[in-house]
N, C-alpha and C. Protein backbone atom coordinates (compact mmCIF):
# COMPACT_ATOMS: atom_id res chain seq x y z
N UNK A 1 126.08 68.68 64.11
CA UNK A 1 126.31 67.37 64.70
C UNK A 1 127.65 67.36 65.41
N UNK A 2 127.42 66.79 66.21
CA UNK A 2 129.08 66.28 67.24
C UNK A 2 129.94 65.41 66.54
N UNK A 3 130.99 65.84 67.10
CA UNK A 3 132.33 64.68 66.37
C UNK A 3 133.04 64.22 67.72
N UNK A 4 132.76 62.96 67.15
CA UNK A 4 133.48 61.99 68.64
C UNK A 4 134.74 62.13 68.49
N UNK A 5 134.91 62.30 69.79
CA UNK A 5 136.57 62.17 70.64
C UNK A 5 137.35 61.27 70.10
N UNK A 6 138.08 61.92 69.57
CA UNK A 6 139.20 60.50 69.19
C UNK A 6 140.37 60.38 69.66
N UNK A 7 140.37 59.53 70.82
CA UNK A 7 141.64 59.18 71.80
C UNK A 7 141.49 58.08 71.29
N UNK A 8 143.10 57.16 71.85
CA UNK A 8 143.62 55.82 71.92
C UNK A 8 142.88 55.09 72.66
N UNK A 9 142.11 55.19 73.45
CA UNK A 9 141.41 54.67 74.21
C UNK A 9 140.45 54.90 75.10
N UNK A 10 139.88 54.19 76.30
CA UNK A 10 138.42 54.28 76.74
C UNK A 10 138.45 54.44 77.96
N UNK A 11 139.75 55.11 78.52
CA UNK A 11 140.33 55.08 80.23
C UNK A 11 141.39 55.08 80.32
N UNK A 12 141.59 56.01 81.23
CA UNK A 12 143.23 56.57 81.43
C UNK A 12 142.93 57.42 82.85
N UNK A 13 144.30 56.60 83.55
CA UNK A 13 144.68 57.52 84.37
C UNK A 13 145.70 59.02 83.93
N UNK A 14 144.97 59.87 84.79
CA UNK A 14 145.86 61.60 84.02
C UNK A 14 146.51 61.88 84.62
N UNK A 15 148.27 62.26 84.54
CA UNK A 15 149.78 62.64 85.81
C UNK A 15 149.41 64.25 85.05
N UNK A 16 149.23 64.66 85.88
CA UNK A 16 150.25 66.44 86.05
C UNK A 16 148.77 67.00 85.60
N UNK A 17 147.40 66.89 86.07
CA UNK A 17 146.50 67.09 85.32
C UNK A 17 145.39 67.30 86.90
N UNK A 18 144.47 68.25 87.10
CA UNK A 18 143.56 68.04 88.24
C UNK A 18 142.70 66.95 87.73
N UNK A 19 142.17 65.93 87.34
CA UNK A 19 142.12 64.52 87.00
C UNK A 19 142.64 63.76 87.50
N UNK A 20 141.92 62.89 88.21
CA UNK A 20 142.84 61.55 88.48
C UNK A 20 142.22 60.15 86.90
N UNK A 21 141.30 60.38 86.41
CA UNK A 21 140.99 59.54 85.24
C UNK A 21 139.67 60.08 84.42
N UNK A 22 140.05 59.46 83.30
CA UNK A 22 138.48 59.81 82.34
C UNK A 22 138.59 58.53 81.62
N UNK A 23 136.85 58.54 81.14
CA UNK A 23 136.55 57.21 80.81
C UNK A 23 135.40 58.10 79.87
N UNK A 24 135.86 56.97 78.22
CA UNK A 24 134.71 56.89 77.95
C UNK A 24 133.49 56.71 78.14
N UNK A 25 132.36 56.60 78.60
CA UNK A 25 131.05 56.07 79.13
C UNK A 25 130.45 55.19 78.45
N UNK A 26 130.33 55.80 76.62
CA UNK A 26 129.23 55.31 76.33
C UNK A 26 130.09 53.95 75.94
N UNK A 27 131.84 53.28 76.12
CA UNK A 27 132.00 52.21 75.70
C UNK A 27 131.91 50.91 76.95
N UNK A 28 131.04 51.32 77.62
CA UNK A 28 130.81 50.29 78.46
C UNK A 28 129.54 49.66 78.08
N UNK A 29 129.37 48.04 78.28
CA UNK A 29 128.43 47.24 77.60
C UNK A 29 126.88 47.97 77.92
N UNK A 30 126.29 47.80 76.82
CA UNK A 30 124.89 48.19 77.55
C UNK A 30 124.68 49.78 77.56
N UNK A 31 125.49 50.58 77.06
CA UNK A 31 125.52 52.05 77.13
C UNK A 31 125.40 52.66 75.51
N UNK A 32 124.77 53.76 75.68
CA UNK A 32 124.19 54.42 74.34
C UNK A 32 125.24 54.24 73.52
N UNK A 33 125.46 54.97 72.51
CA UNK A 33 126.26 55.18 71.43
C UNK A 33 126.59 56.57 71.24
N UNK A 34 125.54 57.37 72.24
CA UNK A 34 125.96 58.82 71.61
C UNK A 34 127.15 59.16 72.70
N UNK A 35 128.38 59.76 72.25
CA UNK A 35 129.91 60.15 73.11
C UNK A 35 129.62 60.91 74.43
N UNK A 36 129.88 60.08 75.25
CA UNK A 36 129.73 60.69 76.62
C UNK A 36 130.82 60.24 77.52
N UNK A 37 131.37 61.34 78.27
CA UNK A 37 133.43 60.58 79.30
C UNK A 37 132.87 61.19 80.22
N UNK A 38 133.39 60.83 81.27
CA UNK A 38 133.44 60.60 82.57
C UNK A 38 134.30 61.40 83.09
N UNK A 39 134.68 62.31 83.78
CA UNK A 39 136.19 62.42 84.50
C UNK A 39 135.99 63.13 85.54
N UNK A 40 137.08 62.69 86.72
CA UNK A 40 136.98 62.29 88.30
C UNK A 40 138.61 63.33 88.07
N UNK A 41 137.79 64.49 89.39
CA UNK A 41 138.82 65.19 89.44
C UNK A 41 139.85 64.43 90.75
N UNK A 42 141.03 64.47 90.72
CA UNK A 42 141.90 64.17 92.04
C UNK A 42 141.23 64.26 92.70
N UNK A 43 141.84 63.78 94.24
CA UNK A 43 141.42 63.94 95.78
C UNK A 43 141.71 65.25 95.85
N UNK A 44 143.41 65.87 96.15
CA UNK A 44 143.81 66.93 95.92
C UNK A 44 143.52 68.53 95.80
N UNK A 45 142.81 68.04 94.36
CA UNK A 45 142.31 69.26 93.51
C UNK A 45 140.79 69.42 94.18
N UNK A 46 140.14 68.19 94.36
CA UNK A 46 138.79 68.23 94.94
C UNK A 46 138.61 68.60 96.42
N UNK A 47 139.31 68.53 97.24
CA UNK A 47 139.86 68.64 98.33
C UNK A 47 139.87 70.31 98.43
N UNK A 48 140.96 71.29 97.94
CA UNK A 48 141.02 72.60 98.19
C UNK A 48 140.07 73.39 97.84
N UNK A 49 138.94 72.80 96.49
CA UNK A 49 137.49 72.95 96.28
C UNK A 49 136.46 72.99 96.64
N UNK A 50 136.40 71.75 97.81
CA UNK A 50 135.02 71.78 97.57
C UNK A 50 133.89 72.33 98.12
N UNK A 51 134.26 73.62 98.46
CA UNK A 51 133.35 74.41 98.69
C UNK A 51 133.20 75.48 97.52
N UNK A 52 133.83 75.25 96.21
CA UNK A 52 132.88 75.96 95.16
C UNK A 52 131.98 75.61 94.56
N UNK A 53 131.11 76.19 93.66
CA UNK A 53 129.95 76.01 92.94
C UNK A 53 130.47 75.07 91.91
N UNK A 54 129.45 74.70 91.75
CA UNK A 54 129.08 73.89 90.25
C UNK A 54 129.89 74.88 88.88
N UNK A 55 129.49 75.88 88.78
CA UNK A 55 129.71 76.98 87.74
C UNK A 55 131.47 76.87 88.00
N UNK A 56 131.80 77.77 89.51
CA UNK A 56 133.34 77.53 89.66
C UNK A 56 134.13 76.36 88.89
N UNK A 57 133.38 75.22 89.50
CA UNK A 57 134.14 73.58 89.16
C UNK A 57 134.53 73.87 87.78
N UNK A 58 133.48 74.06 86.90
CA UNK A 58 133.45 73.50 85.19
C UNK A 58 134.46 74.60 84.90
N UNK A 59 134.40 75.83 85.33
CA UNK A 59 135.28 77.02 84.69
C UNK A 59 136.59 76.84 84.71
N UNK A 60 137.16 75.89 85.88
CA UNK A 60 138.55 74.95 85.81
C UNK A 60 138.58 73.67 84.98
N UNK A 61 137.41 72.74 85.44
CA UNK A 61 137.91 71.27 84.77
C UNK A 61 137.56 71.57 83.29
N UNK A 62 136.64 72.09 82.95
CA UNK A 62 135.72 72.28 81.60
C UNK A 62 137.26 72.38 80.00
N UNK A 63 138.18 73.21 80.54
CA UNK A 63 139.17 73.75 79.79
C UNK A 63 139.89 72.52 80.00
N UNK A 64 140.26 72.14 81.05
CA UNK A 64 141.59 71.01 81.47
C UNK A 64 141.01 69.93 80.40
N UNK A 65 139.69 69.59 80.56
CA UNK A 65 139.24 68.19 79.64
C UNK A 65 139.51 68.72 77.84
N UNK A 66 139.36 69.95 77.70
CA UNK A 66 139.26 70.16 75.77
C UNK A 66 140.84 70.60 75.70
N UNK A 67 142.11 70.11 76.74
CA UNK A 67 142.91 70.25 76.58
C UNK A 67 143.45 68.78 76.12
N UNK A 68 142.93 68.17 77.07
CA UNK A 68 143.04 66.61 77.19
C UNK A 68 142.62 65.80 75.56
N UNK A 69 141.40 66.24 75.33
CA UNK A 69 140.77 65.74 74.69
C UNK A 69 140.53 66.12 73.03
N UNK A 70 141.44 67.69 73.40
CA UNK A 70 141.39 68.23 71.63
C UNK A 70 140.21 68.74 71.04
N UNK A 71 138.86 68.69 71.90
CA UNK A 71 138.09 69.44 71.27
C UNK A 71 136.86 70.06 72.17
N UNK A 72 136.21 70.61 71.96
CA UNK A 72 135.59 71.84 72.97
C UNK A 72 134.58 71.15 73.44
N UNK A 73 133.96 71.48 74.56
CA UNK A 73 132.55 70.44 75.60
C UNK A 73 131.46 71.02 75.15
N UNK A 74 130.82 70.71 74.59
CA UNK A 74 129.86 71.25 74.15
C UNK A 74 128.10 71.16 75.32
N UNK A 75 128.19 69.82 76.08
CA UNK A 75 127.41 69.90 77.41
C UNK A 75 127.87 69.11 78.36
N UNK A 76 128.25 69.99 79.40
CA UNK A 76 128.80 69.29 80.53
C UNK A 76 128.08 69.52 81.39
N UNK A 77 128.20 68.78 82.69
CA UNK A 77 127.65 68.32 83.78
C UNK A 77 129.30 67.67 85.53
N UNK A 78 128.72 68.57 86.66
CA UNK A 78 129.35 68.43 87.28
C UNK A 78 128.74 68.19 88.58
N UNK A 79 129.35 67.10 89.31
CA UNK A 79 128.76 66.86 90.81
C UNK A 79 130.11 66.59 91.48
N UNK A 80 129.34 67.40 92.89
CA UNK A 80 130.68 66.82 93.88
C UNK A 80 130.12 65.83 94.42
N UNK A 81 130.91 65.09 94.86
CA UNK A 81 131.16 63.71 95.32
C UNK A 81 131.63 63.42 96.92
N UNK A 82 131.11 64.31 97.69
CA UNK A 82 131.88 65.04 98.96
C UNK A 82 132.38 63.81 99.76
N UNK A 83 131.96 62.49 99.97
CA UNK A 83 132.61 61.51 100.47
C UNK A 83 132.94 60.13 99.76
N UNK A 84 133.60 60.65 98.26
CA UNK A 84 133.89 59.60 97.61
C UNK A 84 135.50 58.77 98.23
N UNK A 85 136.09 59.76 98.43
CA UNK A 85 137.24 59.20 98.59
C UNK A 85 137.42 58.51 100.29
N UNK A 86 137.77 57.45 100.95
CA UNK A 86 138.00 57.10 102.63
C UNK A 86 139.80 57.80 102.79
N UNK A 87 139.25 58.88 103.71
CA UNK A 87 140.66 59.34 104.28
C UNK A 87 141.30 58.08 105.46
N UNK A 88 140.85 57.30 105.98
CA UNK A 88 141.16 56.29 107.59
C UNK A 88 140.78 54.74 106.85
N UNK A 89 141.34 54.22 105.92
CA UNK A 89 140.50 52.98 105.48
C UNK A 89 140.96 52.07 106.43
N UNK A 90 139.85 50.94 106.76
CA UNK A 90 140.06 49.69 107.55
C UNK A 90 141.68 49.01 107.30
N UNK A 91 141.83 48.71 108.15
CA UNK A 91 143.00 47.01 108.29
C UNK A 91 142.04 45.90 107.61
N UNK A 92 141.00 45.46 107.32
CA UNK A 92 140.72 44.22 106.29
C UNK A 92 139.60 44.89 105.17
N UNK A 93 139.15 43.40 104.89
CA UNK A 93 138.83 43.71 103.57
C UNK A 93 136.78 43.65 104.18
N UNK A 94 136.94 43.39 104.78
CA UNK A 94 135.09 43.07 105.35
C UNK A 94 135.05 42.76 107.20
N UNK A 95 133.73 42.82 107.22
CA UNK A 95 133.81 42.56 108.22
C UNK A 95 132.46 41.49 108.42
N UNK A 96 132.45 41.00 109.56
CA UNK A 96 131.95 39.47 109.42
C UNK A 96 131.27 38.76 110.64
N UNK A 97 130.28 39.36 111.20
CA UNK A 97 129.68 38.44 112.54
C UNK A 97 128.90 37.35 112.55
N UNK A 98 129.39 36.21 112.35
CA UNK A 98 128.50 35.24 112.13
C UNK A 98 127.47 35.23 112.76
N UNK A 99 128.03 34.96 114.69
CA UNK A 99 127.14 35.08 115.68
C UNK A 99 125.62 36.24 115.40
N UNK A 100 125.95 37.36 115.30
CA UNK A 100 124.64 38.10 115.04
C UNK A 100 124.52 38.08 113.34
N UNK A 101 124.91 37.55 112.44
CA UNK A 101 124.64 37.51 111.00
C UNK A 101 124.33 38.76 110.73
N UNK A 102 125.84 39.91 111.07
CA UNK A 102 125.75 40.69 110.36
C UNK A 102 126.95 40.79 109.34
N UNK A 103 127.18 40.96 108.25
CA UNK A 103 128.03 41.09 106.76
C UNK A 103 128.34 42.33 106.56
N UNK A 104 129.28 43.03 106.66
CA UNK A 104 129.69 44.40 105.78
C UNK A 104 130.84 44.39 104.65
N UNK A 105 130.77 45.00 103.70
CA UNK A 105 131.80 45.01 102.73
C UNK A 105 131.49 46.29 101.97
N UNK A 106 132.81 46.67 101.39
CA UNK A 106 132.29 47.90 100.08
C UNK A 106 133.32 48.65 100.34
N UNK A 107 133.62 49.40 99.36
CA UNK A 107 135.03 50.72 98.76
C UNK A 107 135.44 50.86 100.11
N UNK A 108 134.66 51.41 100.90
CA UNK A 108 135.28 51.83 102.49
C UNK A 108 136.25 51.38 102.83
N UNK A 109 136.43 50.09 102.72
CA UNK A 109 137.12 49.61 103.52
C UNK A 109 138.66 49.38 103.46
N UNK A 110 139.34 48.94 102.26
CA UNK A 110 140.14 49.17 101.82
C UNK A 110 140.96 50.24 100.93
N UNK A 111 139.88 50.19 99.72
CA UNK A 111 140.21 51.32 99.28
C UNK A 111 139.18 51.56 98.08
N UNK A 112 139.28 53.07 97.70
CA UNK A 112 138.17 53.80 97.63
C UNK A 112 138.36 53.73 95.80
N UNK A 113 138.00 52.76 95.58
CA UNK A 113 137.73 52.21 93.51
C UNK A 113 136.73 51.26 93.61
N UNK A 114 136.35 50.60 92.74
CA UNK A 114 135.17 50.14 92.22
C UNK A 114 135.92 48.45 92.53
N UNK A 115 137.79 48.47 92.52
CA UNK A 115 138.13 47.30 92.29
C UNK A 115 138.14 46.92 93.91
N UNK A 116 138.19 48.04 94.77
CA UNK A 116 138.09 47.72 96.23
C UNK A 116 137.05 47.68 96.57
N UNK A 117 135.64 47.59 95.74
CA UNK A 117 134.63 47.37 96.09
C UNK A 117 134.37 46.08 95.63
N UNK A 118 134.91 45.35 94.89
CA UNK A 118 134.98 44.54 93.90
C UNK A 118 135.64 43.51 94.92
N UNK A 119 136.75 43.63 95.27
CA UNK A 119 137.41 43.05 96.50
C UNK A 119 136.94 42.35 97.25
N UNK A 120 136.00 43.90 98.60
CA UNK A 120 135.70 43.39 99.45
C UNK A 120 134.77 42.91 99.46
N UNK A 121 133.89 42.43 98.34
CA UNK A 121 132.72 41.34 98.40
C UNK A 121 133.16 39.73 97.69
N UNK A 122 134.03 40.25 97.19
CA UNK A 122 134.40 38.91 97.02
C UNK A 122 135.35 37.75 97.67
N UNK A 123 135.74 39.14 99.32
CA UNK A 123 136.68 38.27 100.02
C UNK A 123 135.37 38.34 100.92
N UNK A 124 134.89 38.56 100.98
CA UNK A 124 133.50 38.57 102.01
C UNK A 124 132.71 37.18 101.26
N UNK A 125 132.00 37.00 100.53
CA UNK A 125 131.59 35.99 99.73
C UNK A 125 132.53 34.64 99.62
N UNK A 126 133.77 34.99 99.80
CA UNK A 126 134.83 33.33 100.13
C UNK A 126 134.59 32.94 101.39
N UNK A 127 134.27 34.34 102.42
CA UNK A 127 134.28 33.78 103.91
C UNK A 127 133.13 32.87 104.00
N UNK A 128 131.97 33.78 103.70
CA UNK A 128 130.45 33.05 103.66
C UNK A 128 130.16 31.60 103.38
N UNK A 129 130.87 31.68 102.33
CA UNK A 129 130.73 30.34 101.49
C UNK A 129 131.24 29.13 102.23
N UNK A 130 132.66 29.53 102.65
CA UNK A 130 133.83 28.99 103.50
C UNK A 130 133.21 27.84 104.92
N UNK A 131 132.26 29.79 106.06
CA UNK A 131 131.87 29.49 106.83
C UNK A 131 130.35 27.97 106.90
N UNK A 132 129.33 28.59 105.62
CA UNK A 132 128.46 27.52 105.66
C UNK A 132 128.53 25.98 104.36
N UNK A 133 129.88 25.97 104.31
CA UNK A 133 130.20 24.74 103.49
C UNK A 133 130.17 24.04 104.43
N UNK A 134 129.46 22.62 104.28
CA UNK A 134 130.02 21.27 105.11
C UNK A 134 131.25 20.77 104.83
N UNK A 135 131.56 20.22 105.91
CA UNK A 135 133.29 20.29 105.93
C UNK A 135 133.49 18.98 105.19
C-alpha cells in the first residue's frame, strides 16, 4: 500500500527547483481520496526541453519531485503542454464587439494562470452586464 505525502500543505510555489508549483490534486472538492500532485515544470526548464520525450522529461522531473516530496513516485505520468504559457499577452483583459456580438476572454490574454482566466471573464461579464443593463 502507498503512504501519502506528507507536506504542510496542498500548493506551493517551488524557487531554485525546475517547478514552477505542485498541488495536491486529490484535495480539491469533488476529487478522489487516493494521493495524486500535480506539478508544472517552469517556462524556462520547459522551454530548453521541449523537444524531449516523455521518458527524457520524467528521468529529470521524476527525481526533482521525491526530492521535494521525501518519498519515491511510484506512477507517474507526463505531458507537454507546448502552448501553455502566452509569450506577447494582450494590453486588456477581453475583448468586446458589441456591434457584431462577438465576446473573447481567457488565460491569453493577460496572463497565463487559471486566476487570469478567472479575470478575464469576469471583467468581460461586468462589461456585458454593464452594456445590457437599463440605465
Amino acid at each position: 500500500m502507498y503512504k501519502p505525502i506528507s507536506l504542510p500543505f496542498d500548493g506551493a510555489f517551488i524557487a531554485d527547483s525546475p517547478f514552477s508549483w505542485i498541488a495536491r490534486d486529490n484535495s480539491k472538492p469533488g476529487r478522489s481520496d487516493s494521493e495524486s500532485w500535480i506539478a508544472q515544470a517552469n517556462h524556462e526548464w520547459s522551454k530548453e526541453r521541449v523537444e524531449m520525450t516523455n521518458y527524457q522529461v520524467e528521468s529529470e522531473l521524476v527525481p526533482e519531485f521525491e526530492k521535494i516530496s521525501g518519498q519515491s513516485c511510484k506512477l507517474y505520468q507526463s505531458h507537454l503542454w507546448r502552448y501553455a504559457k502566452v509569450e506577447n499577452p494582450q494590453d486588456q483583459y477581453f475583448y468586446l464587439d458589441a456591434n457584431r456580438n462577438i465576446a473573447l476572454c481567457g488565460d491569453w490574454f493577460i496572463e497565463s494562470t487559471i486566476e487570469g482566466a478567472w479575470t478575464s471573464g469576469y471583467k468581460l461579464g461586468n462589461a456585458i452586464s454593464e452594456m445590457i443593463s437599463p440605465p
